[in-house]
Protein backbone atom coordinates (compact mmCIF):
# COMPACT_ATOMS: atom_id res chain seq x y z
CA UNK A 1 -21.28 25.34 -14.69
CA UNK A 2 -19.28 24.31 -17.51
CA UNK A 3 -16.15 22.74 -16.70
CA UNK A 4 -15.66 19.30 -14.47
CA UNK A 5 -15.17 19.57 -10.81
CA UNK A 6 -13.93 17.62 -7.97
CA UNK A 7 -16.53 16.47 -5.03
CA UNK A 8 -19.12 18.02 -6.94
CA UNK A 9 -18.58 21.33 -6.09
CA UNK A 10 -18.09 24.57 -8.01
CA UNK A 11 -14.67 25.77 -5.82
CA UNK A 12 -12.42 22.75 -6.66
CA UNK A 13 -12.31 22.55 -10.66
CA UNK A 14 -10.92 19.89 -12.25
CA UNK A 15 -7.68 20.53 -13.76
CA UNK A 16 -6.18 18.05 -16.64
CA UNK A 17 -2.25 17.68 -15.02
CA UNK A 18 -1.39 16.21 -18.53
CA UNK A 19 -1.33 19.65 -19.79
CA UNK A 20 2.35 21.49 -19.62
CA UNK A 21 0.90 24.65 -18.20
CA UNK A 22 -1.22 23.25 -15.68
CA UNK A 23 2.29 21.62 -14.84
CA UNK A 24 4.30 24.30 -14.51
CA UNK A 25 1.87 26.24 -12.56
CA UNK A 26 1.47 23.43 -9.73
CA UNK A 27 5.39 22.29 -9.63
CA UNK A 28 6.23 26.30 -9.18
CA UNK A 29 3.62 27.02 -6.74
CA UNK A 30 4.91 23.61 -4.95
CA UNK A 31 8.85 25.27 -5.47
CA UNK A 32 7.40 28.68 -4.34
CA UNK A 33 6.31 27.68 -0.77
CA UNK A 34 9.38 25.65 -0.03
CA UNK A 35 12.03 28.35 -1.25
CA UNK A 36 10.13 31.00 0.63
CA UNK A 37 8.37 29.92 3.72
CA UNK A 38 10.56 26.67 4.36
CA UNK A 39 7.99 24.50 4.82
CA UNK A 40 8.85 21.13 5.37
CA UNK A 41 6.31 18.74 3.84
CA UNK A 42 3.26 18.91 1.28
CA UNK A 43 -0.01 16.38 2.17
CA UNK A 44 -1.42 15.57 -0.94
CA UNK A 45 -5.12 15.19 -1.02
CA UNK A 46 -6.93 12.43 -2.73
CA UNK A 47 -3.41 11.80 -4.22
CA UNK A 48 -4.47 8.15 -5.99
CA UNK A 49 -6.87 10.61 -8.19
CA UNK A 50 -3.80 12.53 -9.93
CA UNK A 51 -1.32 10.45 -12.67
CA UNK A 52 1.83 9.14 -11.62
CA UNK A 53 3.69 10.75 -14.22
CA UNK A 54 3.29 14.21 -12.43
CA UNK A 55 3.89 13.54 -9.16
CA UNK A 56 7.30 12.03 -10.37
CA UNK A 57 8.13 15.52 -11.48
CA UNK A 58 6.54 16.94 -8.22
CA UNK A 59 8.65 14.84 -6.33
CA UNK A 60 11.67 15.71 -8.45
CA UNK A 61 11.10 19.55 -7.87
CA UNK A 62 10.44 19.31 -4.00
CA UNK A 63 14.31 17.24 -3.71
CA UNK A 64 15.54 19.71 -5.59
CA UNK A 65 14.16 22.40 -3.72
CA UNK A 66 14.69 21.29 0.04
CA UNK A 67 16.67 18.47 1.44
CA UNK A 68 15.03 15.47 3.43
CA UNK A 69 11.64 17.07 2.28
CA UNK A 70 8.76 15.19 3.51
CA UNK A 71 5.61 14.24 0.56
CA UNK A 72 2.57 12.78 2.07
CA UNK A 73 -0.12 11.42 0.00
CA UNK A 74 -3.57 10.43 1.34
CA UNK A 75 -4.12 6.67 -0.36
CA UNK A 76 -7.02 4.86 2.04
CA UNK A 77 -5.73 1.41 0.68
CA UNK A 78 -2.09 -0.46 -0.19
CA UNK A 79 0.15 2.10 -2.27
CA UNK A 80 2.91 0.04 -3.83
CA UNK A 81 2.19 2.26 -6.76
CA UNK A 82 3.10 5.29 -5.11
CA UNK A 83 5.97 4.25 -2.83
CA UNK A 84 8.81 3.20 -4.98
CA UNK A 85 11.04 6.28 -4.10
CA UNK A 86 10.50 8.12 -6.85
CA UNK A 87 6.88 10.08 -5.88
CA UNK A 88 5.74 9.72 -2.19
CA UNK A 89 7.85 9.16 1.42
CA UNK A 90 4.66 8.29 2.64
CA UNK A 91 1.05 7.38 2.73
CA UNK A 92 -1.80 7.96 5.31
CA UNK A 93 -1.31 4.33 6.12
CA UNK A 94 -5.28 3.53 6.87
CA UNK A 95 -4.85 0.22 5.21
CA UNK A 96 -2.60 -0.49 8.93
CA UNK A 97 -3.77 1.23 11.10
CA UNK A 98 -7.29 -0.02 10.14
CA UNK A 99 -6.28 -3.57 11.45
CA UNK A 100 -5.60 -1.83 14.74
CA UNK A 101 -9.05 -0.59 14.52
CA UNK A 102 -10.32 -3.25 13.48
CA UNK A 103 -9.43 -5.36 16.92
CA UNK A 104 -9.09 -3.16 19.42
CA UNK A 105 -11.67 -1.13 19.14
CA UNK A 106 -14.29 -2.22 16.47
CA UNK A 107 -14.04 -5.91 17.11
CA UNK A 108 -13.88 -6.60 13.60
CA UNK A 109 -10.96 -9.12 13.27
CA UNK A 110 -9.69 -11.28 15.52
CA UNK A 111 -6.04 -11.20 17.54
CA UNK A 112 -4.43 -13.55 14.57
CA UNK A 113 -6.23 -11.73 12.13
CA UNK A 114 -4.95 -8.24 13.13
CA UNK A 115 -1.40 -9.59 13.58
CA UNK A 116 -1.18 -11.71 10.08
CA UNK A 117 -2.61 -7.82 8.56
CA UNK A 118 0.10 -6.04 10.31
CA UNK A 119 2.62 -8.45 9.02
CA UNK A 120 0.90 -8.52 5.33
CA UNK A 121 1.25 -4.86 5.06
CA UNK A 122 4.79 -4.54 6.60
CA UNK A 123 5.50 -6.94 3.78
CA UNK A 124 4.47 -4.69 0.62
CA UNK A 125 6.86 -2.49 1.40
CA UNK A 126 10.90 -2.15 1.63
CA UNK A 127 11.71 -1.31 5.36
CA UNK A 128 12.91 2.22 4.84
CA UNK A 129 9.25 2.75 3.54
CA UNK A 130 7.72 1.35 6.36
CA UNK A 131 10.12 3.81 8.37
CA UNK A 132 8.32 6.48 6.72
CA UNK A 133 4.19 5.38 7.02
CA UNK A 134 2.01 8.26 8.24
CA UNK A 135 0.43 5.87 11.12
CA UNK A 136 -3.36 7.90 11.87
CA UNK A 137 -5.63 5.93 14.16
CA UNK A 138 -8.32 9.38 13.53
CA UNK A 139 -8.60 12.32 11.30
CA UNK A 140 -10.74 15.48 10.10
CA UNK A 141 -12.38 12.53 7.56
CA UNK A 142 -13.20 10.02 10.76
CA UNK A 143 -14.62 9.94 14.04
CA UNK A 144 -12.41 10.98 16.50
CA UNK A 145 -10.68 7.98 18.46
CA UNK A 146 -11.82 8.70 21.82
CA UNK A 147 -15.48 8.64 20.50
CA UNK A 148 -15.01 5.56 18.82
CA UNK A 149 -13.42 4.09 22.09
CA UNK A 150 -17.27 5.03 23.16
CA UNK A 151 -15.07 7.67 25.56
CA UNK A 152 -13.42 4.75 27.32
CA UNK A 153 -9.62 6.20 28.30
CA UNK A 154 -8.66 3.06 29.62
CA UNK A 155 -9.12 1.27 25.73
CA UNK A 156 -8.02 4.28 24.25
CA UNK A 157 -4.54 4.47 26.07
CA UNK A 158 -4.22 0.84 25.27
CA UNK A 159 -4.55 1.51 21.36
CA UNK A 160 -2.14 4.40 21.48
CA UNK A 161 0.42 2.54 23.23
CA UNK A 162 -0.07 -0.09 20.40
CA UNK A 163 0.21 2.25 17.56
CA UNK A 164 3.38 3.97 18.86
CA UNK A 165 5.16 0.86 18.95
CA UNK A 166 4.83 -0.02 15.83
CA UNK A 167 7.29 0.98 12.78
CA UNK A 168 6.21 4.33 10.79
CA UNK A 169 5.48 7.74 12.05
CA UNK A 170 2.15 7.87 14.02
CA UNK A 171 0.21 10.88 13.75
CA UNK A 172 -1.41 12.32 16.95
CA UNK A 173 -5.06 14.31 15.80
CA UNK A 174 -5.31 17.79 17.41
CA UNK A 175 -7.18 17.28 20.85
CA UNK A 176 -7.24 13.86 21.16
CA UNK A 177 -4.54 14.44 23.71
CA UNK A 178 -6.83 16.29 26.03
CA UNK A 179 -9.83 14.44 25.63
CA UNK A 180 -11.76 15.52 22.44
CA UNK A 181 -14.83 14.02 21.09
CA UNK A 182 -16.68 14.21 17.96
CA UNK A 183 -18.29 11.64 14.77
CA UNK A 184 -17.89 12.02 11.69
CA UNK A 185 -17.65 15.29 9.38
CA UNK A 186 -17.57 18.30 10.42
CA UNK A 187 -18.20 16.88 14.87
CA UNK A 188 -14.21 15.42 14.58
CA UNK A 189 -13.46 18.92 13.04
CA UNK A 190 -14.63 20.96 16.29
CA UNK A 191 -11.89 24.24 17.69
CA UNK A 192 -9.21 23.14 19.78
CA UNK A 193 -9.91 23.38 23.56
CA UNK A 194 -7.03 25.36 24.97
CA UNK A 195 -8.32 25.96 28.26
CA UNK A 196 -6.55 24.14 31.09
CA UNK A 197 -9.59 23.62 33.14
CA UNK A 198 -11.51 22.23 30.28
CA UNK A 199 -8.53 19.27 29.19
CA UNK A 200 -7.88 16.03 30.40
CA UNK A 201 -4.87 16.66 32.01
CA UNK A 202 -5.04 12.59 32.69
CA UNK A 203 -4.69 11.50 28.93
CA UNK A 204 -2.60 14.80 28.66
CA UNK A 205 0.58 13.48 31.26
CA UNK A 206 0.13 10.20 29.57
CA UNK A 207 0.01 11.06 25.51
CA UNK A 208 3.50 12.85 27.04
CA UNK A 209 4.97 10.08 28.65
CA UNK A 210 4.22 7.90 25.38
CA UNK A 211 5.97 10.63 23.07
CA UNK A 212 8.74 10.93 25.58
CA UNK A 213 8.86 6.75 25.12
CA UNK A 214 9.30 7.00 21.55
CA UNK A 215 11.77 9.68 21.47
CA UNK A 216 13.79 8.11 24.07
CA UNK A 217 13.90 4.53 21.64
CA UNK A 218 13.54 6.02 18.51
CA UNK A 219 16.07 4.02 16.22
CA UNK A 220 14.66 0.42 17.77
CA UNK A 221 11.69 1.41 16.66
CA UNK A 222 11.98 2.81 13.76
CA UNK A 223 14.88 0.28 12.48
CA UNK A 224 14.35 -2.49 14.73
CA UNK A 225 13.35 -6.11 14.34
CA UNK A 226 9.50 -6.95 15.24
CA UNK A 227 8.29 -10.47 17.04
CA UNK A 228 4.72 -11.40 17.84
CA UNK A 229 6.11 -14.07 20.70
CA UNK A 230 2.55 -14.51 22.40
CA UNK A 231 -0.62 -14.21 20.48
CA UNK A 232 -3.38 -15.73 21.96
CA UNK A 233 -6.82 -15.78 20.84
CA UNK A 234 -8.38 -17.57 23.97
CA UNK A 235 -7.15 -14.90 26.87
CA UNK A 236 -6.27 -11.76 24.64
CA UNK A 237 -2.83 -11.85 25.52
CA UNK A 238 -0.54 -10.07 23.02
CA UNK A 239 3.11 -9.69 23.61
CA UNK A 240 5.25 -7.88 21.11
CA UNK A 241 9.24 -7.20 20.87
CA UNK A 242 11.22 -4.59 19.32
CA UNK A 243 15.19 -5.11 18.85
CA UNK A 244 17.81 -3.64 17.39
CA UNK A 245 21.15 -4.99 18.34
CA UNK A 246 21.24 -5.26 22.11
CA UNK A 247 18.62 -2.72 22.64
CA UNK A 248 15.27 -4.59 23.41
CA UNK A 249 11.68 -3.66 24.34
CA UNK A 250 8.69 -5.65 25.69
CA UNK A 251 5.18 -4.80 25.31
CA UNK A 252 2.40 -6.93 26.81
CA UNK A 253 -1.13 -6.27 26.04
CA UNK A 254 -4.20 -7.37 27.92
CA UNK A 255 -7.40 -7.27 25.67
CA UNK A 256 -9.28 -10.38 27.56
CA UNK A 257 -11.48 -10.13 30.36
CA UNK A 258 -9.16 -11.64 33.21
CA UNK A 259 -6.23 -10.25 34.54
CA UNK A 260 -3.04 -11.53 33.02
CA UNK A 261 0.35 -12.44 35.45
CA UNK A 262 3.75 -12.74 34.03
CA UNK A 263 6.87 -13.39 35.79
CA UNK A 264 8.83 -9.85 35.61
CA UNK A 265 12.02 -9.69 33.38
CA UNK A 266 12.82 -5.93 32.75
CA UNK A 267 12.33 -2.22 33.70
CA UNK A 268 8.90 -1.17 33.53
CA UNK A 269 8.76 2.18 31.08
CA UNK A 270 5.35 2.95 30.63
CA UNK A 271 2.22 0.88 32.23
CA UNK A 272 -1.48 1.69 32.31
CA UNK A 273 -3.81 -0.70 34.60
CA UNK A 274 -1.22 -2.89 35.40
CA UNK A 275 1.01 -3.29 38.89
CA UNK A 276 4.65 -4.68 39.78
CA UNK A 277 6.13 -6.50 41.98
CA UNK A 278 9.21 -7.90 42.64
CA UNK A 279 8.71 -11.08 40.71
CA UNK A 280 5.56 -10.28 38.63
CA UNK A 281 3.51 -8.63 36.44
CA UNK A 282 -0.43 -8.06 36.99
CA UNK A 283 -2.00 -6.49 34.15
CA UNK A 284 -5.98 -5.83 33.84
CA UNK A 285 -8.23 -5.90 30.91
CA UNK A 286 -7.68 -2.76 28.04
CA UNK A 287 -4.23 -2.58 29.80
CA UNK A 288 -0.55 -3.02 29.06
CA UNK A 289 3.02 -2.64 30.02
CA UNK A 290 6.11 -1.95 28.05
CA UNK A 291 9.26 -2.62 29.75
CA UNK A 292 13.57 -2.48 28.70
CA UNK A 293 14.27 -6.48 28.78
């Protein structure tokens, strides 16, 4: 072989994107399959290993060519570099979502530790960026969340819920909404299961109802203001609020061992191992409850 590769193998060539043709042939094929297939993004692989000067002028060629085009660029760690408007809308944000990881479902961190990484990495960023974050709690490169849940729903609901509150875009993996397993490279890359018999319809009507929860409070989510007002270390009890103007949600989560009550003070939306009454809340361990306050 005589020319440099990427991941040491012969198909993916290195190619120096300093050089005006190589240029012009990746910012037309990039123009090409927006102007005549109308896609609607590009995901940029390995995108810290290419110079910033030309993905300003891919960036540059993609608003030209489409408007509200969407470039993703996968950057595993904090990507100031990258997200100053000028060459991504958004990274694979592993550098957040790994804190979420990291606590739920590794045990890694603890509660404060998560919550002061959340708020660290919301921080780098100008809120219209954080609007934008690619939020991926599994991928083709990772072990599929359920398996690293060690299949337990019950956790795995829990850490969904999480994620989906939280400002960005999160990403749902093929299959994870019906129950798919699978480790590392190529297990989380199995076929889809598309028969009905075969899915967990259980994890199925709930990954709906949590999609249907975002939609429905989009904009306060997206846009609105963020509060950590209970985090405590001792009983795993994790409240969080989102607000925007007068619209206002609650989120309780139970990651302790004993069950957690709470006086009542909203609509329950969405719940999973947790009961109502008319006064209070009862929520079990690796549960939660969101409700409209």
């Amino acid at each position: 072989m005589t020319y440099e590769t990427f991941a040491f193998t012969p198909h993916m060539p290195k190619l120096n994107t300093a050089n005006s043709e190589v240029q012009n042939y990746l910012l037309e094929t990039a123009k090409y399959w927006i102007e005549h297939f109308d896609i609607d993004a590009w995901r940029l692989d390995v995108a810290n290993e290419v110079d910033h000067s030309f993905w300003k002028k891919f960036r540059q060629v993609c608003d030209e060519s489409k408007k509200d085009f969407y470039i993703l660029g996968e950057v595993w760690h904090s990507s100031q570099a990258w997200l100053s408007g000028d060459e991504f809308h958004g990274v694979m944000n592993y550098a957040y979502t790994d804190a979420i990881m990291g606590y739920f479902v590794k045990n890694q961190l603890s509660l404060q530790t998560m919550v002061a990484t959340i708020n660290q990495q919301l921080m780098l960023y100008r809120d219209q960026t954080n609007q934008m974050q690619f939020n991926v709690l599994d991928s083709h490169d990772t072990p599929r969340l359920l398996t690293e849940t060690k299949e337990d729903k019950n956790l795995m609901k829990q850490v969904l819920a999480f994620t989906y509150l939280q400002p960005g875009v999160p990403c749902l993996y093929y299959g994870d909404e019906i129950g798919m397993t699978g480790g590392m490279d190529p297990e989380c890359r199995k076929c889809m299961i598309w028969e009905e018999k075969e899915q967990d319809q259980d994890l199925l009507q709930f990954v709906k109802k949590l999609i249907a929860l975002r939609k429905s409070w989009q904009k306060v989510l997206s846009q609105g203001s963020m509060e950590w007002t209970v985090v405590n270390e001792q009983n795993g009890q994790l409240i969080l609020e989102r607000r925007l103007a007068d619209h206002k949600l609650q989120a309780v989560f139970n990651t302790g061992k004993a069950e957690i009550i709470l006086d009542k003070n909203g609509e329950v939306l969405l719940a999973n191992r947790g009961k109502v009454n008319e006064t209070n809340l009862y929520i079990q361990e690796k549960g939660f409850m969101v409700l409209k306050v």
